[in-house]
C-alpha atoms as a PDB file:
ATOM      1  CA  UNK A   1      -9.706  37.542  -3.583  1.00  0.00           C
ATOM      2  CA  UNK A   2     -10.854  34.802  -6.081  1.00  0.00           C
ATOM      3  CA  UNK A   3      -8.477  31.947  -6.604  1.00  0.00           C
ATOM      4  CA  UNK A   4      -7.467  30.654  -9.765  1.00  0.00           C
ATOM      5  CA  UNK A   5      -9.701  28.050 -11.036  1.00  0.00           C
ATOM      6  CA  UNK A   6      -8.099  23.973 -10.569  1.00  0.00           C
ATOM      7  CA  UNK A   7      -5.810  23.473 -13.835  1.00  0.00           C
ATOM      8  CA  UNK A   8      -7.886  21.361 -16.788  1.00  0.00           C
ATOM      9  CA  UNK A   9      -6.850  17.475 -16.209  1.00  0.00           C
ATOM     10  CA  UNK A  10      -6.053  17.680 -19.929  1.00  0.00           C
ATOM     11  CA  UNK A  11      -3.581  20.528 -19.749  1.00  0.00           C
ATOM     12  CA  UNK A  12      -1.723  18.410 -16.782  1.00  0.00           C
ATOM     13  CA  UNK A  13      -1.540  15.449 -19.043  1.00  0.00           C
ATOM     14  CA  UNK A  14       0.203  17.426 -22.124  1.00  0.00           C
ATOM     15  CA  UNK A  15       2.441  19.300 -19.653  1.00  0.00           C
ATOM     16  CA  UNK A  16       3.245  15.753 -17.935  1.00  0.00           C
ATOM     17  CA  UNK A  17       4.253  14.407 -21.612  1.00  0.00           C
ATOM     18  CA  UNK A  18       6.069  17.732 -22.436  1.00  0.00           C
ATOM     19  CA  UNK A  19       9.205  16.400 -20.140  1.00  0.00           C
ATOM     20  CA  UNK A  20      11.513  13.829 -21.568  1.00  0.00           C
ATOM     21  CA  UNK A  21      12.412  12.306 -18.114  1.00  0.00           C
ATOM     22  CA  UNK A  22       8.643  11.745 -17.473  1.00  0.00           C
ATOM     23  CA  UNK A  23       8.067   9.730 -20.996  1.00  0.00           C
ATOM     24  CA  UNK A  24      11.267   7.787 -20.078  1.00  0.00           C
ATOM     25  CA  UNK A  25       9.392   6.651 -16.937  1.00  0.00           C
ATOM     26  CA  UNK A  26       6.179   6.240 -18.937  1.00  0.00           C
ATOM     27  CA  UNK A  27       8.470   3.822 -21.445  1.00  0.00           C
ATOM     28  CA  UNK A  28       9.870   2.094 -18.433  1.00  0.00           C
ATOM     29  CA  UNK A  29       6.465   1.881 -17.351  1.00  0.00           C
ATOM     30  CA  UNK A  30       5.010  -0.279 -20.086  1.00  0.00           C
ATOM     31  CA  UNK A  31       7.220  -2.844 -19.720  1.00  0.00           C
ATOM     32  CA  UNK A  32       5.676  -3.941 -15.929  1.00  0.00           C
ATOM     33  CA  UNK A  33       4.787  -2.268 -12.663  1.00  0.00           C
ATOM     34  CA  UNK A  34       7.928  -1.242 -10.996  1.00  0.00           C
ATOM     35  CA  UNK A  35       9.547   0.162  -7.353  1.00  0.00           C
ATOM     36  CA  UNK A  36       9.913   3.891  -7.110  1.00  0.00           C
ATOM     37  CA  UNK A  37      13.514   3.184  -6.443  1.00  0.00           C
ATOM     38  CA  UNK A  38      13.651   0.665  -9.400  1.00  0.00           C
ATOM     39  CA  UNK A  39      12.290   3.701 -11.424  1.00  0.00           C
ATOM     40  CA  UNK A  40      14.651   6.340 -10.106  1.00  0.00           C
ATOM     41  CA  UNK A  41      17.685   3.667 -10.459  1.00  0.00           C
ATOM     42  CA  UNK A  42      18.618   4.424 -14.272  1.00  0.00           C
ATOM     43  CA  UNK A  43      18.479   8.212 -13.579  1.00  0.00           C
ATOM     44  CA  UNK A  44      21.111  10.421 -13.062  1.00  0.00           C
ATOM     45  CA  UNK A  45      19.093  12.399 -10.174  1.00  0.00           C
ATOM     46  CA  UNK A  46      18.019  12.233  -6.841  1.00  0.00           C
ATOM     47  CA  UNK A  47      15.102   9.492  -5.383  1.00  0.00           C
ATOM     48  CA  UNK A  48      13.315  13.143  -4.850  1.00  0.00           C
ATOM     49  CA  UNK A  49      13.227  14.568  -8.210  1.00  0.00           C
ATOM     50  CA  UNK A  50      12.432  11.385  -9.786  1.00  0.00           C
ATOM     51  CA  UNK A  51       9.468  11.599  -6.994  1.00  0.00           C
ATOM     52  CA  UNK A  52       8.731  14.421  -8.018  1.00  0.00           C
ATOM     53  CA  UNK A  53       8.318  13.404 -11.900  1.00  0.00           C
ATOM     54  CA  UNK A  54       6.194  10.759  -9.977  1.00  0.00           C
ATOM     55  CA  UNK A  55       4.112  13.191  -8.708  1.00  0.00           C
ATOM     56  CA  UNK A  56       2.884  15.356 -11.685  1.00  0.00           C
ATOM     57  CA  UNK A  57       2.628  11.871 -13.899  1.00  0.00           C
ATOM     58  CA  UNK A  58       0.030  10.734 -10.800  1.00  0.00           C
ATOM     59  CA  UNK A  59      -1.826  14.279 -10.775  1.00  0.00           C
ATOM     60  CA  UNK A  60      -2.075  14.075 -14.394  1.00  0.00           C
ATOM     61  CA  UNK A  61      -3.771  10.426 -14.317  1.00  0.00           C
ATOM     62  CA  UNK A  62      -1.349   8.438 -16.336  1.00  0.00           C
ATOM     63  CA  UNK A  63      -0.074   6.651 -13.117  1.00  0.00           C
ATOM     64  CA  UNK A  64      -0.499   5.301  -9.722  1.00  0.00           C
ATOM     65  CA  UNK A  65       1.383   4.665  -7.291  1.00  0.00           C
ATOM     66  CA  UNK A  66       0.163   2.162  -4.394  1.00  0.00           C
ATOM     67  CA  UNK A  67       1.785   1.597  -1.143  1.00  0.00           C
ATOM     68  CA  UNK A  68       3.002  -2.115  -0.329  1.00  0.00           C
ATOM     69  CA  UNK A  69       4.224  -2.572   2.612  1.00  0.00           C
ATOM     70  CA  UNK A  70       7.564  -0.178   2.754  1.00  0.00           C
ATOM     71  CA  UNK A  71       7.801   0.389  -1.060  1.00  0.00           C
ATOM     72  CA  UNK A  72       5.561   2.547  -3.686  1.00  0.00           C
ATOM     73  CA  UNK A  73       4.890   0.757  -6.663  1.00  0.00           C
ATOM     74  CA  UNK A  74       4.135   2.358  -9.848  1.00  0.00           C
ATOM     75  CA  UNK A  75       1.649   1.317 -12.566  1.00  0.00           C
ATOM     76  CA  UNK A  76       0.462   2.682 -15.558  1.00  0.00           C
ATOM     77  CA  UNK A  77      -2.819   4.328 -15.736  1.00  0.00           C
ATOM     78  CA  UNK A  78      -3.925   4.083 -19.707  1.00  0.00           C
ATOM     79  CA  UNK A  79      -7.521   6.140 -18.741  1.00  0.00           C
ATOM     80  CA  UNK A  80      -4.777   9.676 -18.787  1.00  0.00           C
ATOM     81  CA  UNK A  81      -4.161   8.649 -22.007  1.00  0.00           C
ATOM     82  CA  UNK A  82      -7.256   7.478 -23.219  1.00  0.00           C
ATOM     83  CA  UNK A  83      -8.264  10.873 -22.256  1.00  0.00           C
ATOM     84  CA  UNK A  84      -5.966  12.979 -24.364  1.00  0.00           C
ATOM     85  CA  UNK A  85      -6.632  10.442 -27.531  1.00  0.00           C
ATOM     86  CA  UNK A  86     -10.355  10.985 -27.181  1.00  0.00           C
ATOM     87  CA  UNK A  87      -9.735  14.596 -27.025  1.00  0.00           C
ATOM     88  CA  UNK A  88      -6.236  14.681 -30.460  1.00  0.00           C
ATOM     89  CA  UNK A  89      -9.179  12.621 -32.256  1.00  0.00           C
ATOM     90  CA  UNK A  90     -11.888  15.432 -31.736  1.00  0.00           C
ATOM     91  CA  UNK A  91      -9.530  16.732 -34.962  1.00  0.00           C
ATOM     92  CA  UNK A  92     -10.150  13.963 -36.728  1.00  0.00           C
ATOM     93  CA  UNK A  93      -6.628  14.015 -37.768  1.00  0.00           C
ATOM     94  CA  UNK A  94      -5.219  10.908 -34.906  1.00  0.00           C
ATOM     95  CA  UNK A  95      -6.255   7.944 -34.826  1.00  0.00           C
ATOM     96  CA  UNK A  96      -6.604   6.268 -31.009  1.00  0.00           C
ATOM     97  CA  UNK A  97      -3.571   6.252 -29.141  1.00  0.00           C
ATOM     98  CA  UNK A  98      -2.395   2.776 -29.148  1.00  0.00           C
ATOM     99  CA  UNK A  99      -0.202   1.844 -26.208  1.00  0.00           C
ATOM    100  CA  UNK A 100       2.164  -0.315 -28.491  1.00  0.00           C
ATOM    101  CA  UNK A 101       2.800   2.411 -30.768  1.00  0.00           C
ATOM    102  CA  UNK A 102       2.987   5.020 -28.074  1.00  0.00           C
ATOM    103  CA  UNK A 103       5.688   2.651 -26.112  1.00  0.00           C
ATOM    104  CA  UNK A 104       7.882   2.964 -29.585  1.00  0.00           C
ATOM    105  CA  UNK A 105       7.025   6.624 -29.750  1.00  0.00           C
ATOM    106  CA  UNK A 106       8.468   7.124 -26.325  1.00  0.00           C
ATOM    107  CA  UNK A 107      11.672   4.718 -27.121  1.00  0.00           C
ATOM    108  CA  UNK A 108      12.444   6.817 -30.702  1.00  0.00           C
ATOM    109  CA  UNK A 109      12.070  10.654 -28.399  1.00  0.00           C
ATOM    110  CA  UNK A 110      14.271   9.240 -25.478  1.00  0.00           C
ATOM    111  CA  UNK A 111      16.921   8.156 -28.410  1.00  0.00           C
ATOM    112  CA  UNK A 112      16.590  11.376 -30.100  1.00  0.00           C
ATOM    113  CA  UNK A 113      16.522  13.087 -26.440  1.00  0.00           C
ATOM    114  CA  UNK A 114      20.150  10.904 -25.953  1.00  0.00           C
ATOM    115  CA  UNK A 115      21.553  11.905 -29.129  1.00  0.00           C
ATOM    116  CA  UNK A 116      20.877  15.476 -28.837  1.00  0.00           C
ATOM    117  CA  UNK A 117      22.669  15.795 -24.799  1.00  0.00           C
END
């Protein structure tokens, strides 16, 4: 039996970015570095799923998480994104992601995302 090959580190980017909660943490994530359990705080969901959301953003390259002391810390990783900019721009439609205007992308999505629940 022949496995599957891995999934393509570009496909786990877009389907990172295709969940609202996720860009909400990506957003939060702009502002600073932050606790897991800072990031999970303005969630209505358990310290697991938000690890979880954690966990495919991290597989996907668009954060890490480091271990200090007791607590996980969370940073952004802007090389995920870099990577699906280089590849949107191969259309020659998009210009280069910019992290400013991607930060007030994120903020108009989560308001639409809060007007439509």
């Amino acid at each position: 039996m022949t496995l599957p090959p891995p999934p393509d580190r570009l496909d786990l980017v877009f389907a990172a970015l295709a969940d609202p909660t996720r860009r909400r943490v990506l957003s939060m994530l702009l502002e600073d570095d932050m606790a897991v359990s800072d990031v999970a705080q303005p969630f209505a969901v358990s310290l697991a799923a938000i690890s979880k959301h954690l966990a495919v953003l991290a597989a996907a390259g668009l954060i890490r998480q480091e271990r200090r002391g007791r607590i996980t810390w969370c940073k952004l990783d802007p090389g995920g994104m870099r990577l699906a900019s280089v590849w949107m721009q191969g259309f020659g439609q998009f210009d280069p992601v910019d992290l400013d205007d991607f930060e007030r992308f994120l903020e108009t999505e989560l308001r639409n995302d809060d007007e439509d629940a």
